[in-house]
Protein backbone atom coordinates (compact mmCIF):
# COMPACT_ATOMS: atom_id res chain seq x y z
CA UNK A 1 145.94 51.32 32.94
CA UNK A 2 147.54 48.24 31.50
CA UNK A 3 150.39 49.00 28.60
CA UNK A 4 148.68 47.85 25.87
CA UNK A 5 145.96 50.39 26.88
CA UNK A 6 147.85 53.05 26.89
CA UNK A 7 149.42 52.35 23.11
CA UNK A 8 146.18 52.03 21.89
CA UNK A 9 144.12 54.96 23.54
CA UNK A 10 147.23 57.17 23.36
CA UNK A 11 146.36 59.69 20.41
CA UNK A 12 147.42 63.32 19.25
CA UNK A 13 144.62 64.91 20.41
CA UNK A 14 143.45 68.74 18.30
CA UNK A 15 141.23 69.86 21.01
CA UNK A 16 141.70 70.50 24.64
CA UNK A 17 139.47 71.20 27.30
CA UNK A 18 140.88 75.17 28.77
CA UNK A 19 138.64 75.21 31.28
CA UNK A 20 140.51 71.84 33.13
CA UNK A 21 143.94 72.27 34.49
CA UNK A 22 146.91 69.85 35.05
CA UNK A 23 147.55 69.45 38.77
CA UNK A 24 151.21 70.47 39.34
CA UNK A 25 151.18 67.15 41.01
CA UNK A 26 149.81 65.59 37.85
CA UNK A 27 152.37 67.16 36.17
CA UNK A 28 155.39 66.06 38.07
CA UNK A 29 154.39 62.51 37.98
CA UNK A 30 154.05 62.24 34.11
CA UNK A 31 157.94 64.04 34.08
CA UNK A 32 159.18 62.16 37.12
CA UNK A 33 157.99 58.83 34.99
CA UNK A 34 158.95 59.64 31.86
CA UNK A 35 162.18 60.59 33.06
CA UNK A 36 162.92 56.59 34.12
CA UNK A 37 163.67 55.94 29.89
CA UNK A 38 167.26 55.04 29.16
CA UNK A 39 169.94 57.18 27.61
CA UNK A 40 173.25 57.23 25.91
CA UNK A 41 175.50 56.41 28.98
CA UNK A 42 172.08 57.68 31.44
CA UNK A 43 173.29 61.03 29.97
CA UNK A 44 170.05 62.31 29.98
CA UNK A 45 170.29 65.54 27.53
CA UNK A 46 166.55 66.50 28.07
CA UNK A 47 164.82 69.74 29.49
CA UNK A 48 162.22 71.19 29.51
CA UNK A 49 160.10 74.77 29.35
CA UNK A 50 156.87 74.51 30.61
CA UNK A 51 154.39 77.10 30.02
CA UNK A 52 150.88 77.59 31.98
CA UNK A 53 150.54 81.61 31.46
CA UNK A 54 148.15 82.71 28.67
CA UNK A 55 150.66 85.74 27.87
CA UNK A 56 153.50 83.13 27.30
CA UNK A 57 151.53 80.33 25.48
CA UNK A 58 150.30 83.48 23.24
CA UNK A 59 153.39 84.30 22.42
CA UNK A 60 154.75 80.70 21.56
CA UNK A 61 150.97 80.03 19.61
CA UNK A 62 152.38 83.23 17.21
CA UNK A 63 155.42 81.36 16.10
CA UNK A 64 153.15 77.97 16.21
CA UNK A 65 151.61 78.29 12.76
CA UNK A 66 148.80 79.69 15.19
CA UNK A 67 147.55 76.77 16.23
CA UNK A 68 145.29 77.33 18.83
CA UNK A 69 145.44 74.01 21.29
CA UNK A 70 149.04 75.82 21.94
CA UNK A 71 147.52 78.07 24.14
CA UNK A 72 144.36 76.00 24.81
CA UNK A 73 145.95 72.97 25.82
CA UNK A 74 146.41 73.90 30.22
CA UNK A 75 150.08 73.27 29.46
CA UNK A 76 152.38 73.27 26.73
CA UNK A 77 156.08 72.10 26.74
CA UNK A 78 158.85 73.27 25.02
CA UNK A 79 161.26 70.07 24.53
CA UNK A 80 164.62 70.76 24.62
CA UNK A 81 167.73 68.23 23.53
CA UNK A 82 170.86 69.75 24.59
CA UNK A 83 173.86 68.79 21.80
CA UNK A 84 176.74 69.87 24.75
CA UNK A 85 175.29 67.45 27.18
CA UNK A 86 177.92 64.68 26.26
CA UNK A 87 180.82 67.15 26.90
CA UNK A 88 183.32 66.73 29.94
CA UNK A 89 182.59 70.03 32.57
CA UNK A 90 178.94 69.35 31.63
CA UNK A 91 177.45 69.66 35.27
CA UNK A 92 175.48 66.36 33.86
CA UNK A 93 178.14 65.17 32.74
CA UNK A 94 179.96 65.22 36.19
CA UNK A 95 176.83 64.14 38.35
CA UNK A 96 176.56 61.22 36.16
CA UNK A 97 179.84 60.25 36.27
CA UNK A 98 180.06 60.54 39.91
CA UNK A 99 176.82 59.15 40.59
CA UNK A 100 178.23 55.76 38.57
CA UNK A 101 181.59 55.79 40.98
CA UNK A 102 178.96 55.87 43.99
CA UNK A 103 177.00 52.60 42.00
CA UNK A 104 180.80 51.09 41.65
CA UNK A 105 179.58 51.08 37.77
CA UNK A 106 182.70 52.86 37.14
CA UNK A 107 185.92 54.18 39.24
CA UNK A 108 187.89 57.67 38.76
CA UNK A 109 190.77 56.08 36.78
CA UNK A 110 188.02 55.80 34.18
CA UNK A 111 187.64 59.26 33.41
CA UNK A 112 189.81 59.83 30.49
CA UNK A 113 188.09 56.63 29.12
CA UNK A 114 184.32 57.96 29.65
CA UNK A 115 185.98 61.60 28.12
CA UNK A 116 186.91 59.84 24.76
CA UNK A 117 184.21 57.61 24.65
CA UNK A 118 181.66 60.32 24.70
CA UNK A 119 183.46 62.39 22.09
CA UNK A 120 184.22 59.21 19.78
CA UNK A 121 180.25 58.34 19.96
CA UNK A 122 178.38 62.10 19.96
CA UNK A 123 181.59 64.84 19.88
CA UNK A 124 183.29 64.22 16.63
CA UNK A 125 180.83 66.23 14.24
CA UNK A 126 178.05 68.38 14.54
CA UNK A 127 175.73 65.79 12.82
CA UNK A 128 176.47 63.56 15.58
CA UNK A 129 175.94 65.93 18.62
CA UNK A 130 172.63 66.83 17.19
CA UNK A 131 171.80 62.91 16.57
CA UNK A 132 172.96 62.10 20.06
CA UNK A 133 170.79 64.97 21.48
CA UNK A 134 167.74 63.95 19.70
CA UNK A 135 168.05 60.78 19.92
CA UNK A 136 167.79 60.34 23.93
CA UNK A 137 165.43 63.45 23.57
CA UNK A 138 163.19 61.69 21.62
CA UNK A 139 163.06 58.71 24.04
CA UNK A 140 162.15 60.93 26.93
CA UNK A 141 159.78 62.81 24.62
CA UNK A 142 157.73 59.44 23.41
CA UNK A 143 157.75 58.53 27.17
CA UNK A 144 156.14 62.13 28.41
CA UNK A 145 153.38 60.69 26.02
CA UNK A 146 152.28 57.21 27.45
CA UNK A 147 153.15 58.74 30.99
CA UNK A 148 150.43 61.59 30.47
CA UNK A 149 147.73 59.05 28.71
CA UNK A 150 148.42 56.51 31.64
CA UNK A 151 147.59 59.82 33.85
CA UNK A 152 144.43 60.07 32.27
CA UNK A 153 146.15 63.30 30.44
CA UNK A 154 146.03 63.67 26.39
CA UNK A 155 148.88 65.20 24.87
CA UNK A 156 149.77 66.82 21.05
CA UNK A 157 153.37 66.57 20.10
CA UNK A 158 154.20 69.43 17.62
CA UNK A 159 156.54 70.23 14.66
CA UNK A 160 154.95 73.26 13.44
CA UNK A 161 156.80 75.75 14.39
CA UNK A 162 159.98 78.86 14.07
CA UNK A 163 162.37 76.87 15.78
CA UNK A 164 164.77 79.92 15.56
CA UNK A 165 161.73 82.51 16.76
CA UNK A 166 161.10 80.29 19.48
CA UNK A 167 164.84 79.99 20.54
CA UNK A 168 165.05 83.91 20.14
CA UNK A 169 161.74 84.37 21.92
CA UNK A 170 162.67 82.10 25.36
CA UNK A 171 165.96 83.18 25.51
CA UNK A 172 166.99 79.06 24.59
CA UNK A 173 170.47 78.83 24.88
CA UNK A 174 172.06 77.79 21.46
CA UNK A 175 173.27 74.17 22.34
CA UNK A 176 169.63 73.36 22.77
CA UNK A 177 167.77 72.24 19.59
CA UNK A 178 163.65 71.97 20.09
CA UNK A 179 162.88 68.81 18.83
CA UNK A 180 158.85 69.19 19.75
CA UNK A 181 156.54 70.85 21.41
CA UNK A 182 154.16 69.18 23.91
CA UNK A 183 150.91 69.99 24.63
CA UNK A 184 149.18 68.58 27.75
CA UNK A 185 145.52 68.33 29.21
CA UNK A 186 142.07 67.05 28.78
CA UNK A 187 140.87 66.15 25.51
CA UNK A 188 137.41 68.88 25.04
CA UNK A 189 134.44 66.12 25.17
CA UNK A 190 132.17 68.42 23.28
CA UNK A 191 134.64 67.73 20.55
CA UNK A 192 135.02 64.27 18.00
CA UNK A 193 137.82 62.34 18.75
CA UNK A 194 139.11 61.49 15.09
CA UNK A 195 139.53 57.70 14.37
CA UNK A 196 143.04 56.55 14.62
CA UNK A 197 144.97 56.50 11.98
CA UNK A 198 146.87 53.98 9.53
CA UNK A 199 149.76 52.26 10.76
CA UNK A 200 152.73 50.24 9.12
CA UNK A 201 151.99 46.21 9.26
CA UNK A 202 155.16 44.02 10.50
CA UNK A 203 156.05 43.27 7.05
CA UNK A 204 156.10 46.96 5.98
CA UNK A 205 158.41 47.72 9.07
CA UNK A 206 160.90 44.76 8.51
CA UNK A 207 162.76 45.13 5.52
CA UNK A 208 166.27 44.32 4.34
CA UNK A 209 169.12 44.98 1.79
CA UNK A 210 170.48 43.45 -1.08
C-alpha cells in the first residue's frame, strides 16, 4: 500500500470483527516495523502488554469505560512509556550505548558525556521524564498505527481509561505511564464505517507569535 494510502484509509475504527484473529506473524511485523521510528538518542522507552485472552481483555474492558471493542478487538495493547528509560544502569540504556561504540557513533570516553546529556535533556524534573517518555512513546505508538493499516489491520487508539486501575491490575511497574491503549484487528464489515472526520487546514496548523 502506497503512504499516502495508508494516511488516508487509516481510521479509528469502533467495531471489530471477533471472529478474525491477528496472525502472531501479523503481529510481529506491524511491532517489528513500527519499532524502525526514531527516538531521543534511539533510546527507545516503549513496551508493550499485549493481550489475546478473553479473561484478561475482560478485565482491562472493566476499567475501559466498558467499551466493548476492548475485548472484541482480537488484540488489544497496553502502551507503555517508561520515564527511567533515559537513566544510566538502564539495561537500554547500556545496550544502546554499547551498540553506538560497536557503530563507532560514539567511544567509551563518552560516557560521562551521554550520562549528563540524558539527565540535562529528560532527568532534571519529573515533567520532563514524563515528556521524554511520551514523547518517543507516542512516535512508536502513531507508527503501530500506519504499520497495522499497511497490514491490512485496523486499529483504535484509546484514552478512556483508570490509568491507575490498570497499572494496579497488570502489575505495571511505576516508572511506566500508559499513554494509550491499542486495539488491533479487522474492522466488522456488517458494520458502517463512519466518514472521516474534520481536519485542521495548513493555515489553521501554522501559526505564529507576536
Amino acid at each position: 500500500m502506497d503512504f499516502i494510502d495508508v494516511i488516508n484509509n487509516r481510521r479509528a475504527v469502533n467495531f471489530f470483527d471477533p471472529d478474525k484473529d491477528v496472525p502472531d506473524e501479523t503481529l510481529r511485523a506491524m511491532i517489528e516495523t513500527a519499532a524502525k521510528v526514531p527516538s531521543s538518542f534511539n533510546l527507545q522507552p516503549w513496551s508493550l502488554i499485549v493481550l489475546r485472552g478473553h479473561e484478561e481483555k475482560t478485565r482491562l474492558q472493566s476499567l475501559a469505560w466498558n467499551q466493548p471493542k476492548v475485548n472484541e478487538a482480537p488484540v488489544t495493547l497496553i502502551v507503555l512509556a517508561d520515564q527511567d528509560g533515559w537513566k544510566e544502569g538502564h539495561r537500554f540504556v547500556e545496550k544502546n550505548f554499547q551498540e553506538m561504540i560497536t557503530a563507532k557513533a560514539m567511544n567509551e570516553d563518552q560516557r560521562q558525556w551521554f550520562a549528563d546529556a540524558r539527565t540535562s535533556l529528560y532527568g532534571e524534573s519529573e515533567d520532563k521524564q514524563l515528556a521524554f517518555a511520551c514523547k518517543n512513546t507516542g512516535f512508536f505508538a502513531m507508527a503501530l498505527m500506519l504499520a497495522a493499516k499497511n497490514l491490512g489491520l485496523d486499529t483504535h487508539p484509546m484514552d478512556g481509561f483508570d490509568h491507575d486501575a490498570v497499572r494496579k491490575e497488570f502489575n505495571i511497574p511505576d516508572n511506566y505511564w500508559i499513554p494509550l491503549l491499542l486495539a488491533v484487528g479487522y474492522f466488522k464489515k456488517d458494520m458502517e464505517l463512519a466518514p472521516p472526520k474534520w481536519r485542521k487546514t495548513v493555515e489553521e496548523i501554522v501559526v505564529k507569535f507576536h
